[in-house]
Every structure is written in structure tokens, then in C-alpha cells.
C-alpha atoms as a PDB file:
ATOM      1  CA  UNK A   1       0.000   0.000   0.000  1.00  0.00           C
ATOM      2  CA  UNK A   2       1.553   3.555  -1.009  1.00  0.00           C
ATOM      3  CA  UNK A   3       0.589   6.674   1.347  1.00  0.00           C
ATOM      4  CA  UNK A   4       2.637   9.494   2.282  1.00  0.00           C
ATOM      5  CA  UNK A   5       5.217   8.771  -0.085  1.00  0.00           C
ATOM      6  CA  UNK A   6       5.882   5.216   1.436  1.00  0.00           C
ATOM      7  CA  UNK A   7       5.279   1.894   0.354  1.00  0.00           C
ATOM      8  CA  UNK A   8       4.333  -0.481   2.969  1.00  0.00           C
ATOM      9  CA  UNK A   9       4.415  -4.297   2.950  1.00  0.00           C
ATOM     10  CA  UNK A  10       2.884  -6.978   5.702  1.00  0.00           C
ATOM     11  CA  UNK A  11       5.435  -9.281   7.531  1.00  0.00           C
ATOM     12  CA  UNK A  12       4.377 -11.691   5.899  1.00  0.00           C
ATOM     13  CA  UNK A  13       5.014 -10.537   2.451  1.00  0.00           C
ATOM     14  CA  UNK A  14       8.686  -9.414   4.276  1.00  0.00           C
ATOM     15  CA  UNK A  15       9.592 -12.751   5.020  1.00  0.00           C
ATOM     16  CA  UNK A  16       9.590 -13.575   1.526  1.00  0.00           C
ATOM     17  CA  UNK A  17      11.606 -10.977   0.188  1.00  0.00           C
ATOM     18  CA  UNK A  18      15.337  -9.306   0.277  1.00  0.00           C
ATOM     19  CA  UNK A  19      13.769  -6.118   1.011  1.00  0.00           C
ATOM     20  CA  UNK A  20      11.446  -5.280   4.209  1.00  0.00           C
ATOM     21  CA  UNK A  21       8.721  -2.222   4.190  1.00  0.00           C
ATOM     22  CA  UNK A  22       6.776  -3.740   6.919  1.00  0.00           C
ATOM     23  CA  UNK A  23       7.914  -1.087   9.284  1.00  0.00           C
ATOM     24  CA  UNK A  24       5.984   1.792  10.755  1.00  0.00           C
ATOM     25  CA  UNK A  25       6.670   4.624  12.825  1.00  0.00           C
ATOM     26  CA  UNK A  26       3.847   6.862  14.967  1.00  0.00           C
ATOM     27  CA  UNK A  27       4.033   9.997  16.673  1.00  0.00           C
ATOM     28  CA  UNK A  28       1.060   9.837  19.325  1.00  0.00           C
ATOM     29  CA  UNK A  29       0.014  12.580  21.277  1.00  0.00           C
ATOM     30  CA  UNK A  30      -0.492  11.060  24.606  1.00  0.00           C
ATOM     31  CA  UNK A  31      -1.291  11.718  28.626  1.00  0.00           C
ATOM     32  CA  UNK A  32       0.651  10.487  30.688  1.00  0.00           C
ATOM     33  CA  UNK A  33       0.844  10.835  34.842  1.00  0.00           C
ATOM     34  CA  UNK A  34       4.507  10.384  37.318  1.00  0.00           C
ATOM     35  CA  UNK A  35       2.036   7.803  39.793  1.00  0.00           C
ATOM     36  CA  UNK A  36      -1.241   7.057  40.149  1.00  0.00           C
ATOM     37  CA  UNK A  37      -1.919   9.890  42.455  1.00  0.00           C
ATOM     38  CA  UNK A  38      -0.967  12.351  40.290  1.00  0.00           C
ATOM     39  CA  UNK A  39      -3.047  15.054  39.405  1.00  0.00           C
ATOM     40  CA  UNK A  40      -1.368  17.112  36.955  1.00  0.00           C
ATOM     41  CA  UNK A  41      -0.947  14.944  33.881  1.00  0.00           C
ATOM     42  CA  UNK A  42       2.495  15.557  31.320  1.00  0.00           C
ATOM     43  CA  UNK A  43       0.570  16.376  27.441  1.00  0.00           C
ATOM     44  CA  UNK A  44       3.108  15.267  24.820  1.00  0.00           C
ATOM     45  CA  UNK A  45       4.553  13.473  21.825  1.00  0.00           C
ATOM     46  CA  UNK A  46       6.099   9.527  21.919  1.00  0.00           C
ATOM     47  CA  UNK A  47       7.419   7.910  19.204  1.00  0.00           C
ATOM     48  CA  UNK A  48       6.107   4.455  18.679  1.00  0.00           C
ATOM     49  CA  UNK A  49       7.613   1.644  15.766  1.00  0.00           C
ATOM     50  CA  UNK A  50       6.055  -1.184  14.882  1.00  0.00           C
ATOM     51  CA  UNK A  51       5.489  -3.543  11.702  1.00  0.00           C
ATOM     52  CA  UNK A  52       2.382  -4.272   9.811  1.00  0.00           C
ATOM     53  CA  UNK A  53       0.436  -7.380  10.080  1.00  0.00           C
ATOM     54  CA  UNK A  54      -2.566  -6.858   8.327  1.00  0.00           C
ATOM     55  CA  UNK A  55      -3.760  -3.775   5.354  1.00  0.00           C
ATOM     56  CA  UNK A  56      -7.574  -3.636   5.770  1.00  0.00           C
ATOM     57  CA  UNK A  57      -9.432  -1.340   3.446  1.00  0.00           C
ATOM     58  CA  UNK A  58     -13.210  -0.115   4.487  1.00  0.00           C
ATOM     59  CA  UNK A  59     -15.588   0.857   1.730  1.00  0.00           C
ATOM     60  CA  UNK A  60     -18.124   2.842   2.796  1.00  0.00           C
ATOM     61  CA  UNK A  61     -20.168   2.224  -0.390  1.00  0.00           C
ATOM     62  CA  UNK A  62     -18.065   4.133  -2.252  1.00  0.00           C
ATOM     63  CA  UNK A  63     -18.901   7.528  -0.298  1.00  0.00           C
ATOM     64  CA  UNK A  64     -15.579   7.445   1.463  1.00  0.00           C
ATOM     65  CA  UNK A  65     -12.804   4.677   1.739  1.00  0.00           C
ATOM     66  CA  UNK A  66     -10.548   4.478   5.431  1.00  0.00           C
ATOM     67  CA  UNK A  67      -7.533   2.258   5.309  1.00  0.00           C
ATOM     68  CA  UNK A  68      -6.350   0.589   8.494  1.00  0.00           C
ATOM     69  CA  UNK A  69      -2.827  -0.765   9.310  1.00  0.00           C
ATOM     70  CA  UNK A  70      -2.843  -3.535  11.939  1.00  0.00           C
ATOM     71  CA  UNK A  71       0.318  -3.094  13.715  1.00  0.00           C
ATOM     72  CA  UNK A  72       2.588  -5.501  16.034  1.00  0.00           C
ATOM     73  CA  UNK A  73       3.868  -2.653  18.259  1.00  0.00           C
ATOM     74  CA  UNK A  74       7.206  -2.883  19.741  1.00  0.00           C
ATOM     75  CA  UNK A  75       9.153  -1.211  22.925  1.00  0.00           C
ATOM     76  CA  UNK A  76      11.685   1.348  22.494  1.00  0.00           C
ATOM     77  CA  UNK A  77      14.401   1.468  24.605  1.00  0.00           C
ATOM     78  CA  UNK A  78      17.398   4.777  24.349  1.00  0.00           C
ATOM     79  CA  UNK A  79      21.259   3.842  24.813  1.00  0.00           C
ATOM     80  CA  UNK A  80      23.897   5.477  26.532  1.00  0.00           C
ATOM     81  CA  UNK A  81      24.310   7.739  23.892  1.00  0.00           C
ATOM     82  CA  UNK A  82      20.373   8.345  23.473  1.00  0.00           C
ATOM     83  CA  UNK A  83      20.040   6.792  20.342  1.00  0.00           C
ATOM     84  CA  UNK A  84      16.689   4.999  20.098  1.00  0.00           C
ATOM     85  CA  UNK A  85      16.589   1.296  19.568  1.00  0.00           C
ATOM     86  CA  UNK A  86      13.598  -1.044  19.014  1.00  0.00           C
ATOM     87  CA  UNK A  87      13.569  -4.327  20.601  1.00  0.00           C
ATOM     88  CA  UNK A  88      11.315  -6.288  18.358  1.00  0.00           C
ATOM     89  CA  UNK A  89      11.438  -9.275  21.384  1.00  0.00           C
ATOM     90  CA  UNK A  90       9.091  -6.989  23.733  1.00  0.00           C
ATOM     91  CA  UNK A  91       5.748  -6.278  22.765  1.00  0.00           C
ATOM     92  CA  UNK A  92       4.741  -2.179  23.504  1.00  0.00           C
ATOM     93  CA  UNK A  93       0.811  -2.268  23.133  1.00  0.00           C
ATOM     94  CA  UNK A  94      -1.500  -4.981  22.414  1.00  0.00           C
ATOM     95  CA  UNK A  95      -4.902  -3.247  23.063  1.00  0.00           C
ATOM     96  CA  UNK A  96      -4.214  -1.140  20.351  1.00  0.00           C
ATOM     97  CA  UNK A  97      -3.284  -2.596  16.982  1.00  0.00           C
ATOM     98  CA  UNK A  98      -4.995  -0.433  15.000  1.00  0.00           C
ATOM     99  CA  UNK A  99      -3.595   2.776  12.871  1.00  0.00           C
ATOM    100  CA  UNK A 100      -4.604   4.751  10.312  1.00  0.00           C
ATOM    101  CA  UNK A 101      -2.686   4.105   7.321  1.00  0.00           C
ATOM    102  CA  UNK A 102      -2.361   8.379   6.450  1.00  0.00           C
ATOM    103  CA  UNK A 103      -0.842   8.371  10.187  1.00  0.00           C
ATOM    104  CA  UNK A 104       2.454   6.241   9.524  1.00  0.00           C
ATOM    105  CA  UNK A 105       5.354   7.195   8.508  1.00  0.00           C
END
């Protein structure tokens, strides 16, 4: 599937082939709070990387057409040097597969 000027591939497909454009990458505004009895939650940007499992396109009959990535999302960890790494042996988030396909980069 091409959107934003990338081609994207499932796993699947990536297994087969020399090349891999299974990958994803999400910036997510999100809430998050220091403990649970905080009361003054942080508003900002993470960066989350994944791969796509699945390409699902919904036709709404034929008014308007959404297409979904299903993503396997992983957990980033930073080095000493505070480059970003992605350890594709720990899963991230696995309530939330789904993405928009225009939100992926």
C-alpha cells in the first residue's frame, strides 16, 4: 500500500523478500501521569515503531474509503548515547493494533 510517499508491505510478504517495508513509525500525542496519584498529567509526543500485520481497506459504499494498518507494536528502549533502539522481542501495546494508514510514517 503507497501513502505518504511510502510503500508499505505486511510481515508476511517481508519474510519472503530481500527487502522489508513492513515497518511503521507513529508519533502519538499522549497523557501520561509520574504515579497514580498524580493530578497534573504531562501532554506530549512519543514515538512508537512497529510492523504491519494486516492492510484492511473499508468501503463505505463508495462515499468514502478508510484504510487501516494492523500493527505488532514494539518497545523502544534509548542507549547510553540516546540513540533509540527497538527491541522487536518486547511487545509495547496490544490493546491497540490499529492505525490509520495516512498516520504512519
Amino acid at each position: 500500500y503507497m501513502v505518504n510517499g511510502y510503500r508499505f508491505h505486511t510481515k508476511d510478504r517481508d519474510h519472503r523478500c530481500t527487502t522489508q517495508n513492513s515497518g511503521v513509525y507513529l508519533t502519538a500525542l499522549t497523557t501520561s501521569f509520574t504515579s497514580a496519584k498524580d493530578k497534573n498529567p504531562i501532554v506530549g509526543n512519543v514515538g512508537c515503531y512497529g510492523a504491519v500485520e494486516e492492510i484492511l481497506e473499508i468501503d463505505y459504499r463508495g462515499a468514502l474509503t478508510v484504510v487501516l494498518f494492523r500493527c505488532c507494536w514494539y518497545q523502544r528502549e534509548k542507549d547510553c548515547y540516546g540513540l533509540i533502539s527497538v527491541n522487536m522481542n518486547r511487545l509495547y501495546q496490544k490493546d491497540d493494533p490499529f492505525v490509520l494508514a495516512t498516520q504512519v510514517q
